[in-house]
Protein backbone atom coordinates (compact mmCIF):
# COMPACT_ATOMS: atom_id res chain seq x y z
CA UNK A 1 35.51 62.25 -91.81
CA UNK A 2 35.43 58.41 -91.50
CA UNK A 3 33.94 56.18 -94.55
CA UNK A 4 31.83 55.06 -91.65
CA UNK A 5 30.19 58.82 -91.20
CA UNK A 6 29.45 59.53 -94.46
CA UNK A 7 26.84 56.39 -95.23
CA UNK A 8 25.43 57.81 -91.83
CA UNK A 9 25.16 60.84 -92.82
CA UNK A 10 23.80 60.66 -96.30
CA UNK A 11 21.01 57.90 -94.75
CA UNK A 12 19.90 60.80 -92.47
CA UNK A 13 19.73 63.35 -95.39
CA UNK A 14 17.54 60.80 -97.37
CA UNK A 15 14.87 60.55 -94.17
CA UNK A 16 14.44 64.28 -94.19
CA UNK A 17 13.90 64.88 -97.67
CA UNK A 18 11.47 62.19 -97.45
CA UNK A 19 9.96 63.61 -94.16
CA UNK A 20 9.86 66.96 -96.12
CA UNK A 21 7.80 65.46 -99.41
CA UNK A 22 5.58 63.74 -97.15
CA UNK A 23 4.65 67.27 -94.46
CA UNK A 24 3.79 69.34 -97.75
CA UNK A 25 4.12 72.63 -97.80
CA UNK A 26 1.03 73.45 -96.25
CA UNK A 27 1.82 70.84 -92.84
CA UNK A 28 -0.85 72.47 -90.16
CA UNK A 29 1.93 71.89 -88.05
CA UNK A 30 4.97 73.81 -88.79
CA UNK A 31 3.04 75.83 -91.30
CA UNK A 32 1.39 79.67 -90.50
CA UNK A 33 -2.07 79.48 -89.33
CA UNK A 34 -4.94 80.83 -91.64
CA UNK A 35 -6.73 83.79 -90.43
CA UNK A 36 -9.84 82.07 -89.59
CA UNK A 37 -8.11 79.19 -88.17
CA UNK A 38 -8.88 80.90 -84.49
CA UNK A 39 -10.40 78.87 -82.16
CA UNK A 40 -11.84 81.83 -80.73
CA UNK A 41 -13.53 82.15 -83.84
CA UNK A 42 -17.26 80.10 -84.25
CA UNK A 43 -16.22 78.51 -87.27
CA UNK A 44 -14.27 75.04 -87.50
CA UNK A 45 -13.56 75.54 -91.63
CA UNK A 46 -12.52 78.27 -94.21
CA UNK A 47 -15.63 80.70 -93.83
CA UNK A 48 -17.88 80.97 -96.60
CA UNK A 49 -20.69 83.74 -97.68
CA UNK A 50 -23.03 83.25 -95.33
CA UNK A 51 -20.47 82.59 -92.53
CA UNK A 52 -18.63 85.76 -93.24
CA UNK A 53 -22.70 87.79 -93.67
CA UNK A 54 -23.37 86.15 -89.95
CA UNK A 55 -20.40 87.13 -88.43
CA UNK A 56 -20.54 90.61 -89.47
CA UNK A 57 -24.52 90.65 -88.73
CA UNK A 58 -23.62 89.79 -84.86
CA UNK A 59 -20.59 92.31 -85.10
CA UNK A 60 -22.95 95.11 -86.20
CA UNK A 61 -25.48 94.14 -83.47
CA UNK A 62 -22.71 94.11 -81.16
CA UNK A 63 -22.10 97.65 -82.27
CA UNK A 64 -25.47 99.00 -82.18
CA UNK A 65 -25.74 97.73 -78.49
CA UNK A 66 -22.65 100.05 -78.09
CA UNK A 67 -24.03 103.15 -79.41
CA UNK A 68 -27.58 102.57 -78.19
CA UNK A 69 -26.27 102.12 -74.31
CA UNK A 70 -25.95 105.82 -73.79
CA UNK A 71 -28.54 106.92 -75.62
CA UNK A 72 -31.38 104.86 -74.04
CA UNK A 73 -31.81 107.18 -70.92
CA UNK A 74 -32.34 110.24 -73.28
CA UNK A 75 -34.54 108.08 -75.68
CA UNK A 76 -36.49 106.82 -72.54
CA UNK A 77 -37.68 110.33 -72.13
CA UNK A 78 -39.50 110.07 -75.19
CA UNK A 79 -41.12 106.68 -74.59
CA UNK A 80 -42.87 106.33 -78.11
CA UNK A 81 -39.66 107.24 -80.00
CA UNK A 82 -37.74 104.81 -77.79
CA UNK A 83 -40.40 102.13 -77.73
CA UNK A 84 -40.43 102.21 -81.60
CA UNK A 85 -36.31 102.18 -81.50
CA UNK A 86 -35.53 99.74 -78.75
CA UNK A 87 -38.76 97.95 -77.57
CA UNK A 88 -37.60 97.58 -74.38
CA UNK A 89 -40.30 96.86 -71.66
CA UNK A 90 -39.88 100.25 -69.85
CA UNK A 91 -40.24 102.30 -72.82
CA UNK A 92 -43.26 99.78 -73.62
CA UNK A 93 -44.72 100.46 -70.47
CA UNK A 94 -44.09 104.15 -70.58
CA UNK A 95 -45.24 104.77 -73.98
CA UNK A 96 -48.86 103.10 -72.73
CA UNK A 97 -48.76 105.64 -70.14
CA UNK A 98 -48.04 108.48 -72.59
CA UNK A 99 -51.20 107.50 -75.15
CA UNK A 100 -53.61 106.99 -71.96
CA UNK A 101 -52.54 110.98 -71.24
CA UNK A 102 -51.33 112.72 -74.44
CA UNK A 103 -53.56 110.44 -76.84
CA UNK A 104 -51.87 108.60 -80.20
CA UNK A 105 -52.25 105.86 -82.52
CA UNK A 106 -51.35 103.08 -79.97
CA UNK A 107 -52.03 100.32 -82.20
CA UNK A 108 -48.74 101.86 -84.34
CA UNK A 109 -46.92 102.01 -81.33
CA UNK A 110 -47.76 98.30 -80.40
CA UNK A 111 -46.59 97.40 -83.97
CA UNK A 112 -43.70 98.85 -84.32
CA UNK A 113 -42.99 97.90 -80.69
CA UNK A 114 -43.16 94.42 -81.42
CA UNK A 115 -41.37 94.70 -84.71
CA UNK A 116 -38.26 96.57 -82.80
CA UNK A 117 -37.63 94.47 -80.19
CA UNK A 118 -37.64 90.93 -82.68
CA UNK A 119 -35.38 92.90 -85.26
CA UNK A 120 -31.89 91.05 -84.52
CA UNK A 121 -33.71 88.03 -83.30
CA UNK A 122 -33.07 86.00 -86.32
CA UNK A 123 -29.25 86.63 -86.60
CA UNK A 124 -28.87 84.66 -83.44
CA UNK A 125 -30.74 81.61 -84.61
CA UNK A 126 -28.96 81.72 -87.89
CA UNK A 127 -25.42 81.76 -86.07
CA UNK A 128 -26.66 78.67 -84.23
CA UNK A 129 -27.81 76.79 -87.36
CA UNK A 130 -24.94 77.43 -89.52
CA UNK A 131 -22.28 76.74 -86.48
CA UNK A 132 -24.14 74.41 -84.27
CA UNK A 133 -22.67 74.21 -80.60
CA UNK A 134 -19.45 76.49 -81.48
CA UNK A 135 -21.33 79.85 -81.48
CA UNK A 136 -22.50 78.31 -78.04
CA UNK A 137 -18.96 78.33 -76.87
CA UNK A 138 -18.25 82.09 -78.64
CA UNK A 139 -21.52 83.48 -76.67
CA UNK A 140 -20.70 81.71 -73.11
CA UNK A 141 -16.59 81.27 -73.25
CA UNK A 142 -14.88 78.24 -72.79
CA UNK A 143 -14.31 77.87 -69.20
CA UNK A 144 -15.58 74.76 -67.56
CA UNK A 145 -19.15 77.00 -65.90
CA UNK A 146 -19.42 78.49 -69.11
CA UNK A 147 -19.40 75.40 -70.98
CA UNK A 148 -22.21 73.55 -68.70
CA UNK A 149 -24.13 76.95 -69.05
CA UNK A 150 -24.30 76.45 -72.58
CA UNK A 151 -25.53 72.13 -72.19
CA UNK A 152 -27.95 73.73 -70.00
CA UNK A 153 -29.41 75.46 -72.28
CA UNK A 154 -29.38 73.75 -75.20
CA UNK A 155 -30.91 70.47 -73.27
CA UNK A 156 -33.66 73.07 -72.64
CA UNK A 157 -34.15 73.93 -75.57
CA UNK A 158 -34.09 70.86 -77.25
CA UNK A 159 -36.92 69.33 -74.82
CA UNK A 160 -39.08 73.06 -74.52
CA UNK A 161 -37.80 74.92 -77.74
CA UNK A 162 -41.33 76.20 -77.91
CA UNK A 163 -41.78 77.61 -74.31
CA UNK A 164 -37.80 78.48 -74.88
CA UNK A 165 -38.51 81.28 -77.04
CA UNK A 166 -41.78 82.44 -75.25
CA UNK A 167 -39.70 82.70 -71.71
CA UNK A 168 -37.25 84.99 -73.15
CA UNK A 169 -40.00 87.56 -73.23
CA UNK A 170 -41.22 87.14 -69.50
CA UNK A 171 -39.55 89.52 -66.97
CA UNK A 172 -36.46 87.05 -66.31
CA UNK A 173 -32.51 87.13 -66.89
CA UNK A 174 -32.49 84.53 -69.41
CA UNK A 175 -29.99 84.70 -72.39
CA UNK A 176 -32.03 85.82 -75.09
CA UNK A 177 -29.33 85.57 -77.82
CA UNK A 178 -27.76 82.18 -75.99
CA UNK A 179 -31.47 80.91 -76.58
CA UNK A 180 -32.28 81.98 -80.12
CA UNK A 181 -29.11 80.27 -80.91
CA UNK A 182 -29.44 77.29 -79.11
CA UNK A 183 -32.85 76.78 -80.86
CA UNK A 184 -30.86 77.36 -84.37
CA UNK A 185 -28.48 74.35 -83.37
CA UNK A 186 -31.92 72.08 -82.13
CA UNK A 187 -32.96 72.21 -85.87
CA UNK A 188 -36.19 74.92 -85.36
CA UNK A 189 -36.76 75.90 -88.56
CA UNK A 190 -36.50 79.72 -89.80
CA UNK A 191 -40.56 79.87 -90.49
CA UNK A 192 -41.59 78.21 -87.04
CA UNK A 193 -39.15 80.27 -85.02
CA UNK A 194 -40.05 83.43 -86.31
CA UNK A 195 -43.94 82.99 -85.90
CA UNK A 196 -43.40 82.05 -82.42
CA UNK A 197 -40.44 85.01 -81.54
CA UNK A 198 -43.08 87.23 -83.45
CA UNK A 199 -46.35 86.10 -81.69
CA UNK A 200 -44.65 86.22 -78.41
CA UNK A 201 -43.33 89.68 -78.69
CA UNK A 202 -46.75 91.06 -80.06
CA UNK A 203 -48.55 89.58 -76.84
CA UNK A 204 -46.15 90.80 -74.46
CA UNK A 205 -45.44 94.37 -75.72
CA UNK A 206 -49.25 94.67 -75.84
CA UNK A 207 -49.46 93.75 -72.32
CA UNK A 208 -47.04 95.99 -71.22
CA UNK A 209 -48.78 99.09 -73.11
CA UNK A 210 -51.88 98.00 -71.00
CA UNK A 211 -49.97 97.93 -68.23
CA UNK A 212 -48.72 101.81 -68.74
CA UNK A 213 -52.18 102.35 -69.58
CA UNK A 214 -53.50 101.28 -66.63
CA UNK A 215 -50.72 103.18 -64.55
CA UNK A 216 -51.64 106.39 -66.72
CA UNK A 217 -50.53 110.28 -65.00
CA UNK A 218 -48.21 108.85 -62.22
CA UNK A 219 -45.80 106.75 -64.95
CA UNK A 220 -45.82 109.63 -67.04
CA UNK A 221 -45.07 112.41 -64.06
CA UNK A 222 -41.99 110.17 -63.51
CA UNK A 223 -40.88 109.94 -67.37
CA UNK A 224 -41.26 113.96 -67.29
CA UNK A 225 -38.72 113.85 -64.10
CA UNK A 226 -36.61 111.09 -65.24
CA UNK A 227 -35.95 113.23 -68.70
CA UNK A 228 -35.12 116.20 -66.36
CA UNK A 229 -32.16 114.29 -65.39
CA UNK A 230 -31.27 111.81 -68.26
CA UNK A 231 -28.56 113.78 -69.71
CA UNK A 232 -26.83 113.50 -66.38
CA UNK A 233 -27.37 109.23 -66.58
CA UNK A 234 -25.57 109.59 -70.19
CA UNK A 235 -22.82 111.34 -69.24
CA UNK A 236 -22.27 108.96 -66.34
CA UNK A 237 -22.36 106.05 -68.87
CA UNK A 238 -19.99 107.22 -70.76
CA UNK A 239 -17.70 108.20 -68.11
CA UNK A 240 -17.73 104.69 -67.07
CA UNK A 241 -17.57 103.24 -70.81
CA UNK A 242 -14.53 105.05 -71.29
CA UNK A 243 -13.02 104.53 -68.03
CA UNK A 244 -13.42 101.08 -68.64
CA UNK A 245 -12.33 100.94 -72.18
CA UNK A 246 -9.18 102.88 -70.42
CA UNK A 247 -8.31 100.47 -68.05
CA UNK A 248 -8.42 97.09 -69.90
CA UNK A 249 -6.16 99.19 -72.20
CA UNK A 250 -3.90 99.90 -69.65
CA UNK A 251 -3.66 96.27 -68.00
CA UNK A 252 -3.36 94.98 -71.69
CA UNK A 253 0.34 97.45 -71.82
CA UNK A 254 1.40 96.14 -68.84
């Protein structure tokens, strides 16, 4: 080695212990990511509490959609048990159809009606206030239609939060949870969202017990045939739950 080299060499050695001091051990860079540093994740921080509570609310939501999907045509042929359970418009309607003919104390019904289909409501509008327009990417994806899906609807619901949260409970595909949590990021607050979701729900689920009403013997001849055959509709969703569950499992291995 030349005495040229070594002054060389020794320089270099000097710049990367200095590069080394200055990166830290914890350089975001080089360094292992934290668990929550996922950008699939709605969170742009270390979670705290409540982020960790309303992750695990929507993740136990998520679940209960999972176990409720096969068990709605078998509920459905009960329409007050499934009315009180899910809320959902048909078993709403059918359960008005059921008290015109079997009799009941509708004004329970209509209650608990309205109370079951607001129940995860407010999870969605705290996701959007504590994570703003992130949870809007987590709900929609981030491709570059999903992304003007979400602007969409949060320019709605910044100009019509009011009529934002009424219109989810009109007979339309609109994005319930993408709404409720676009509303959270607007700034609604809890008490003023939560009269309206509540207020809205009341009036439409007593509408559509009116509407069964109304119908009367026919809607309830066809709940009496649908149950004939809902164990057959259960078995067929869970044929194709599984089969799909199977295949994403098998194109994930390959």
């Amino acid at each position: 080695m030349t005495d040229e080299q070594q002054p060389s060499q020794a320089a270099s050695a000097d710049e990367a212990e200095t590069g080394a001091r200055l990166a830290g051990p914890g350089d975001e860079t080089t360094g292992p990511k934290e668990w929550w540093d996922d950008p699939r994740l709605p969170w742009r921080h270390k979670p705290g509490r409540a982020d960790i509570a309303c992750y695990t609310a929507i993740a136990i939501i998520g679940v209960w959609a999972l176990v409720m999907l096969p068990l709605r045509p078998l509920l459905l042929a009960n329409p007050p048990l499934s009315a009180l359970i899910n809320g959902g418009r048909a078993s709403v309607v059918a359960t008005g159809a059921w008290v015109e003919v079997n009799g009941g104390p509708i004004i329970l019904y209509w209650l608990g009606a309205t109370l079951s289909i607001v129940k995860f409501d407010w999870v969605y509008w705290w996701a959007g206030s504590l994570w703003g327009h992130a949870i809007l990417e987590s709900f929609t994806g981030r491709s570059r239609m999903s992304k003007r899906r979400a602007e969409i609807v949060l320019r709605f619901t910044h100009r019509y939060e009011t009529l934002a949260v009424i219109a989810t409970y009109l007979p339309l595909p609109l994005p319930m949870a993408l709404i409720y949590a676009a509303v959270g990021v607007s700034g609604m607050r809890l008490r003023k969202f939560l009269v309206i979701d509540i207020l809205a729900a009341a009036l439409t689920q007593a509408g559509y017990l009116a509407l069964g009403w109304w119908i009367g013997e026919p809607a309830v001849r066809i709940v009496k045939v649908y149950a004939d055959y809902s164990w057959y509709l259960t078995i067929a969703i869970l044929v194709v739950m599984l089969g799909t569950w199977w295949w994403r499992r098998s194109r994930k291995g390959s």
